[in-house]
C-alpha atoms as a PDB file:
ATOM      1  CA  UNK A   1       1.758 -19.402 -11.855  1.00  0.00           C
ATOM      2  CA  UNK A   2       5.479 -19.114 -13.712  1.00  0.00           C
ATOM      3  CA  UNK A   3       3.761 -21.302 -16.253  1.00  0.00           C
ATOM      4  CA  UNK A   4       1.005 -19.405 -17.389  1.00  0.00           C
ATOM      5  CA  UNK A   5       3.020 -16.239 -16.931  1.00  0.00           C
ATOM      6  CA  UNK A   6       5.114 -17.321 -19.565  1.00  0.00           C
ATOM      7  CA  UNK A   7       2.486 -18.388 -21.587  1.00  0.00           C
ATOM      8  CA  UNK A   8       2.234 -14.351 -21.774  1.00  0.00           C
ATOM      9  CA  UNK A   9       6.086 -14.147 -21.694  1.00  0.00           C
ATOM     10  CA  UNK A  10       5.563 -12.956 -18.963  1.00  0.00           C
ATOM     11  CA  UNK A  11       8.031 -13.118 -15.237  1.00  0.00           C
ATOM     12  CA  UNK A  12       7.978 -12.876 -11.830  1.00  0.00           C
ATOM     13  CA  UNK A  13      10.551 -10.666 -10.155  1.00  0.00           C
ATOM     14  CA  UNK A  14      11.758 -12.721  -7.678  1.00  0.00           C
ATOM     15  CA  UNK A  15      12.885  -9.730  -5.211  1.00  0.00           C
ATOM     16  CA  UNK A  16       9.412  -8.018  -5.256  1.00  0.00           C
ATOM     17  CA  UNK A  17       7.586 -10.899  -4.802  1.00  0.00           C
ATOM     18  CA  UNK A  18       6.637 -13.158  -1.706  1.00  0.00           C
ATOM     19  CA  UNK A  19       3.873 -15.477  -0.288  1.00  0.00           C
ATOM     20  CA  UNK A  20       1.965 -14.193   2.540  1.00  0.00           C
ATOM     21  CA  UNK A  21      -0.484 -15.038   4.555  1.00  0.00           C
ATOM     22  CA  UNK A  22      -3.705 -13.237   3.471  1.00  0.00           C
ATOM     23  CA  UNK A  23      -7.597 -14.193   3.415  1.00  0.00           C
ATOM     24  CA  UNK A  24     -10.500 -14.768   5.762  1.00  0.00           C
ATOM     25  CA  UNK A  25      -8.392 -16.847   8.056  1.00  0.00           C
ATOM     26  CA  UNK A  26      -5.026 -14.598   8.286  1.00  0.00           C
ATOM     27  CA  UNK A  27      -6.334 -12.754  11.207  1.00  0.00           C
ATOM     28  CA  UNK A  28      -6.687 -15.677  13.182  1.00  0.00           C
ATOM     29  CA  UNK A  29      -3.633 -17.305  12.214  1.00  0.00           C
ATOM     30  CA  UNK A  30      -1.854 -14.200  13.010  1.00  0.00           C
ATOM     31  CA  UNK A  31      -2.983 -13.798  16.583  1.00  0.00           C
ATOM     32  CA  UNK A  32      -2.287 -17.387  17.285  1.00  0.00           C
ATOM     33  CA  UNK A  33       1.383 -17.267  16.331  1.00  0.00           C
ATOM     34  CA  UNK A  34       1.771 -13.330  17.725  1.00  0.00           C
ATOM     35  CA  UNK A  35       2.248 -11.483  14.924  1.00  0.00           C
ATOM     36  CA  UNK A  36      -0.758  -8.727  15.653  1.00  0.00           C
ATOM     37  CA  UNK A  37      -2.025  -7.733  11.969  1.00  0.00           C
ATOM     38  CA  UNK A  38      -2.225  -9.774   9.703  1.00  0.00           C
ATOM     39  CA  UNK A  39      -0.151  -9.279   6.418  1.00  0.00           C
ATOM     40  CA  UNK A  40      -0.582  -5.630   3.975  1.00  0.00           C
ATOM     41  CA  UNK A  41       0.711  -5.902   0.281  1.00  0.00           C
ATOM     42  CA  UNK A  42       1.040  -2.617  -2.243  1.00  0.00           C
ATOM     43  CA  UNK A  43      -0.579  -3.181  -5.463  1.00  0.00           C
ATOM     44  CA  UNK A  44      -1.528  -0.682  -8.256  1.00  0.00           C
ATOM     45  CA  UNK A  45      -0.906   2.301  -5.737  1.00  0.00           C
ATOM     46  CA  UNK A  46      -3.117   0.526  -2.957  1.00  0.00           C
ATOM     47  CA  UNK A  47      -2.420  -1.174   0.046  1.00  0.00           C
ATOM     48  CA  UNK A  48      -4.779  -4.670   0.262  1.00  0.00           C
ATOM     49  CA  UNK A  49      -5.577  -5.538   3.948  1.00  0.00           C
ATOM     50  CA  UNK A  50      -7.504  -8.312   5.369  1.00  0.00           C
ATOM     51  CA  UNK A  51     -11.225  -6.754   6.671  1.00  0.00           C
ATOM     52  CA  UNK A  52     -14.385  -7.089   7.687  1.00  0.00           C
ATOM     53  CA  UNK A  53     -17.657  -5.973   5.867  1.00  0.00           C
ATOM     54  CA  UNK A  54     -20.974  -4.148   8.181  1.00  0.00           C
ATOM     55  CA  UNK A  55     -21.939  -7.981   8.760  1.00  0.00           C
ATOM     56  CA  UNK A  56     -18.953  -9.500  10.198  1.00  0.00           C
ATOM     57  CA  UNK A  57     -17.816 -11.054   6.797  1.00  0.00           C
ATOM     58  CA  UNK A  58     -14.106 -11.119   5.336  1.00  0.00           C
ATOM     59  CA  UNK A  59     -13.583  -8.635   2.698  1.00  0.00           C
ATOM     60  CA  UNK A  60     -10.689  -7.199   1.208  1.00  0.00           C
ATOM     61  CA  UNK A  61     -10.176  -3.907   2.107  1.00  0.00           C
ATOM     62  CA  UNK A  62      -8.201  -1.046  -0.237  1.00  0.00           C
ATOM     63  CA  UNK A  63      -6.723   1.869   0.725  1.00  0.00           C
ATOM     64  CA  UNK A  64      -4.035   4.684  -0.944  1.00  0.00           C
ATOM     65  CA  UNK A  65      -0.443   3.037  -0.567  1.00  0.00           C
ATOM     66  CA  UNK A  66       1.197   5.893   2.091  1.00  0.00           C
ATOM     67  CA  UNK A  67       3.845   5.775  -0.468  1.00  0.00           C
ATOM     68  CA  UNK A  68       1.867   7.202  -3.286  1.00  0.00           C
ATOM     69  CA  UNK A  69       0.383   9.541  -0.950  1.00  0.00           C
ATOM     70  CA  UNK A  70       2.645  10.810   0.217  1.00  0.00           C
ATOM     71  CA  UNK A  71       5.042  11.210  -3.355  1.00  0.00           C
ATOM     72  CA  UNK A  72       1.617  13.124  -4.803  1.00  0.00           C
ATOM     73  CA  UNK A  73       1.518  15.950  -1.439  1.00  0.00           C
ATOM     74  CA  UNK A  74       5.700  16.019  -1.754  1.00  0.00           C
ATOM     75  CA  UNK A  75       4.948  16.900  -5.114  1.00  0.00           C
ATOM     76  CA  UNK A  76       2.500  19.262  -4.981  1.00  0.00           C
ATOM     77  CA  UNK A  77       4.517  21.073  -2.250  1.00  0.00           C
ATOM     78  CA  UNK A  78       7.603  21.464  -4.544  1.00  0.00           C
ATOM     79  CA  UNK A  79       4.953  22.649  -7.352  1.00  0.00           C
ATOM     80  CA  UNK A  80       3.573  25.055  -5.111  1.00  0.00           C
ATOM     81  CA  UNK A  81       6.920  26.184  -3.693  1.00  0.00           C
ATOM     82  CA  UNK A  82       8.477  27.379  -6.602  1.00  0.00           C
ATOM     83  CA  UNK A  83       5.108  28.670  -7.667  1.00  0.00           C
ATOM     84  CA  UNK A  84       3.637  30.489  -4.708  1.00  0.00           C
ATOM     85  CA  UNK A  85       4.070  33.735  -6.733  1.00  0.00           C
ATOM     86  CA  UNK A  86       1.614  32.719  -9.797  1.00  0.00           C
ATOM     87  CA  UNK A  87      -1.770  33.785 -10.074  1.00  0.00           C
ATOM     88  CA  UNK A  88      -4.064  32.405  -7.527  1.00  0.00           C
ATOM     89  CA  UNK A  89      -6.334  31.946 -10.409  1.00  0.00           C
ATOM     90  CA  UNK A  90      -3.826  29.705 -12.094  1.00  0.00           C
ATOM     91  CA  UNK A  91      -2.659  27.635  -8.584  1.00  0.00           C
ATOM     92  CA  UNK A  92      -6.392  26.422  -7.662  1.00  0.00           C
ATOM     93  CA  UNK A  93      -6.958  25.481 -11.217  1.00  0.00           C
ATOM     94  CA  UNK A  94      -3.844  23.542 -11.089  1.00  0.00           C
ATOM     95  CA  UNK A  95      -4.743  22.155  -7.517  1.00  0.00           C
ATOM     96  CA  UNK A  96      -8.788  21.448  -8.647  1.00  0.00           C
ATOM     97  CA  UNK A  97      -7.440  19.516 -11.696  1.00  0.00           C
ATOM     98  CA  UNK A  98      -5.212  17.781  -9.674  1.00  0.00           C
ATOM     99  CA  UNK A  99      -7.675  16.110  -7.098  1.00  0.00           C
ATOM    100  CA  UNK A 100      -9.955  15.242  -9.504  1.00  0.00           C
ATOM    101  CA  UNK A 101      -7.481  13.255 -11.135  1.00  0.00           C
ATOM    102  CA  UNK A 102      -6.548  12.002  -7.802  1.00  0.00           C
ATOM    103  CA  UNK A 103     -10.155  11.423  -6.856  1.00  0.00           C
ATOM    104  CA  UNK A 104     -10.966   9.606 -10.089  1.00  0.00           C
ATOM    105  CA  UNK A 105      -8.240   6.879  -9.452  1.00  0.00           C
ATOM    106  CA  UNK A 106      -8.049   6.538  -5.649  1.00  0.00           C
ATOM    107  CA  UNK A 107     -11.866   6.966  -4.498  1.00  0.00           C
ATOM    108  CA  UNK A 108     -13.097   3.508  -4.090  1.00  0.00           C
ATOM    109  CA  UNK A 109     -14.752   1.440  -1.659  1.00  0.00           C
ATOM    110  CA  UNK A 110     -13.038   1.980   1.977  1.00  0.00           C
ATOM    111  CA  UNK A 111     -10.640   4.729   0.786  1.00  0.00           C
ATOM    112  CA  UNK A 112     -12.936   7.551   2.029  1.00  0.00           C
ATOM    113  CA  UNK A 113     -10.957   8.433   5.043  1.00  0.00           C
ATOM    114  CA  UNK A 114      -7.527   8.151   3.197  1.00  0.00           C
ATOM    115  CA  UNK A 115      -9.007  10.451   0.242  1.00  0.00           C
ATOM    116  CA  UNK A 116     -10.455  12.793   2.593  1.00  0.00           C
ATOM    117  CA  UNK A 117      -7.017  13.441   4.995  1.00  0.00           C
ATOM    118  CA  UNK A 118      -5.385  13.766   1.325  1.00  0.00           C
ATOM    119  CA  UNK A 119      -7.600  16.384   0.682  1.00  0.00           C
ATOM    120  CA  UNK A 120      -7.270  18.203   4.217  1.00  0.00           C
ATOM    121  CA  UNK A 121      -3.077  17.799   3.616  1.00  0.00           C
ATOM    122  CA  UNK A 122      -3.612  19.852   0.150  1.00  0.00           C
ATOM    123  CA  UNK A 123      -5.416  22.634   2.211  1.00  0.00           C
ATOM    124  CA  UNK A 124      -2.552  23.207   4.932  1.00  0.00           C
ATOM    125  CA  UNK A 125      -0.213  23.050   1.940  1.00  0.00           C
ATOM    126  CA  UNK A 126      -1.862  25.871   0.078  1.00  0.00           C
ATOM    127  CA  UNK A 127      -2.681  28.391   3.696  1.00  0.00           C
ATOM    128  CA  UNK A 128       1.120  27.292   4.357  1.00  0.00           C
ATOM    129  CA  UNK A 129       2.287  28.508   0.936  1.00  0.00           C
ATOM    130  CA  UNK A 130       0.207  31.010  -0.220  1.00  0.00           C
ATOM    131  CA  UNK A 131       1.068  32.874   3.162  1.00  0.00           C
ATOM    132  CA  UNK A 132       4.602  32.964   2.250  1.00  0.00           C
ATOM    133  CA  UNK A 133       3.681  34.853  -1.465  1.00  0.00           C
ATOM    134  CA  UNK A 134       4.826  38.479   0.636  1.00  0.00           C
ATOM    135  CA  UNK A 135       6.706  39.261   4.271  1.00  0.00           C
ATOM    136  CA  UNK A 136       3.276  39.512   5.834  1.00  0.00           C
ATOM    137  CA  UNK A 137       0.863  36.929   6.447  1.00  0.00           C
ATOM    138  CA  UNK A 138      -1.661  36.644   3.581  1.00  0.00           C
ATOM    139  CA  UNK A 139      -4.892  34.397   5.540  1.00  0.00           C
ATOM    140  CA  UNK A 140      -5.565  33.381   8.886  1.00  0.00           C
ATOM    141  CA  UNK A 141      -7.790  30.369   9.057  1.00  0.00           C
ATOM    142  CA  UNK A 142     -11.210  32.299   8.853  1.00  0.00           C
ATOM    143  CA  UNK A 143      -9.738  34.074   6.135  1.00  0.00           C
ATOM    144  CA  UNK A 144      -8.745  31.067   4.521  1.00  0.00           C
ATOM    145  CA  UNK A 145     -12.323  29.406   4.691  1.00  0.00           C
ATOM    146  CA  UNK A 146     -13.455  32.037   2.944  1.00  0.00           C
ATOM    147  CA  UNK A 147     -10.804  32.118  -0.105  1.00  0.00           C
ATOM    148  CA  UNK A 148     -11.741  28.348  -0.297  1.00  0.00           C
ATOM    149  CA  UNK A 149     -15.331  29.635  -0.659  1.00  0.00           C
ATOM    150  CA  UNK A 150     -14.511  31.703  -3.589  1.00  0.00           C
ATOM    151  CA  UNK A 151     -12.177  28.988  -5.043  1.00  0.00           C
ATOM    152  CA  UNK A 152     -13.719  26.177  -4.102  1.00  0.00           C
ATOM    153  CA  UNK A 153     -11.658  22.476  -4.189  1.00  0.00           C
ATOM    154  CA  UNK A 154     -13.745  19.375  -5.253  1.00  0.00           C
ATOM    155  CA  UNK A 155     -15.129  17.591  -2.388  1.00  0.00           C
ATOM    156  CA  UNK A 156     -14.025  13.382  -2.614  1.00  0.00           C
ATOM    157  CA  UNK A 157     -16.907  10.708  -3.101  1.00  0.00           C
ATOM    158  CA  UNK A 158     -16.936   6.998  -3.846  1.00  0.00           C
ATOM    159  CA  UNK A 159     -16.477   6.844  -7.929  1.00  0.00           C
ATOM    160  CA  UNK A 160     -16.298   3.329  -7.349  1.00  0.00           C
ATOM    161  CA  UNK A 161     -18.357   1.052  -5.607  1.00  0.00           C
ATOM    162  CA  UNK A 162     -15.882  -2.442  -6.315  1.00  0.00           C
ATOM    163  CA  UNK A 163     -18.227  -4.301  -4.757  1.00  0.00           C
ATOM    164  CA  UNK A 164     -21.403  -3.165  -6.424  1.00  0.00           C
ATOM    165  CA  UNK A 165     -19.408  -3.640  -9.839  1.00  0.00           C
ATOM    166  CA  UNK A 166     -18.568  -7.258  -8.429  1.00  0.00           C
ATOM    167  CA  UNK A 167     -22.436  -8.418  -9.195  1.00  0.00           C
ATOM    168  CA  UNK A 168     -22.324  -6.694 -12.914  1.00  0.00           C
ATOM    169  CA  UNK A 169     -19.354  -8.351 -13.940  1.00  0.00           C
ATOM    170  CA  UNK A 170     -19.844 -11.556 -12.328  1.00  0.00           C
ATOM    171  CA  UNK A 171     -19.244 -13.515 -15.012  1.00  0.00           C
ATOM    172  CA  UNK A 172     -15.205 -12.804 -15.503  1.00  0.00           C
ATOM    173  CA  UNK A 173     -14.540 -13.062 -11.757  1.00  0.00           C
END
């Protein structure tokens, strides 16, 4: 690997990288020597885990990296905290543009669930915040429901279908 990495001068960084066991057998291997789960690594904002597809088969499963989840809702809670007192026009334009972004990147094959509590986080962040615009509270759930009625936020789904994509492109992989 070092050698055709530097046929790209390319190098490894030695301190961010390590050999673990991962593929259709890790799960085994790992119960037999104790060790539970079998091995997770972070890549491109998404943490690879050892699977199984609807028919019992390995697969590689993807999900958001917590990391990068939870940078983006520490983010947008700083955002909305110092601007709470904007037009509400304004914040859900901000907050719209900003999960479709996040949708277009992150919603792939077996990230549903991930994409979807990232989405429900973004909605206790904005009742949280936009009930702190005056000394009296703004929304109460039902009331909330029905501002997110008005100002609707993009609802997740698949972009992505990696293994559909898999059988187009079969000839580079």
């Amino acid at each position: 690997l070092k050698l055709r990495l530097k046929k790209f001068n390319l190098e490894i960084a030695e301190d961010k990288t390590k050999v673990i066991p991962f593929g259709r057998f890790a799960e085994n291997n790992a119960k037999r020597t104790g060790n539970g789960k079998p091995a997770t690594f972070d890549f491109l904002g998404f943490t690879h885990y050892c699977g199984k597809s609807k028919q019992g088969k390995f697969r590689v499963k993807r999900k958001s990296s917590r990391k990068k989840v939870q940078g983006k809702l520490k983010e947008s809670k700083e955002w909305l905290k110092s601007n709470r007192n904007k037009n509400i026009h304004l914040i859900m334009e901000r907050f719209r543009r900003s999960l479709v972004g996040y949708y277009n990147y992150y919603c792939i094959t077996d990230n549903s669930q991930t994409v979807n509590d990232f989405k429900e986080k973004i909605e206790i962040l904005l009742f949280k915040w936009l009930n702190r615009r005056s000394q009296r509270k703004s929304f109460t759930w039902d009331k909330f429901r029905l501002f997110l009625q008005m100002f609707p936020l993009p609802k997740p789904r698949i972009r992505v279908n990696i293994y559909e994509l898999r059988k187009e492109i079969s000839y580079i992989l």
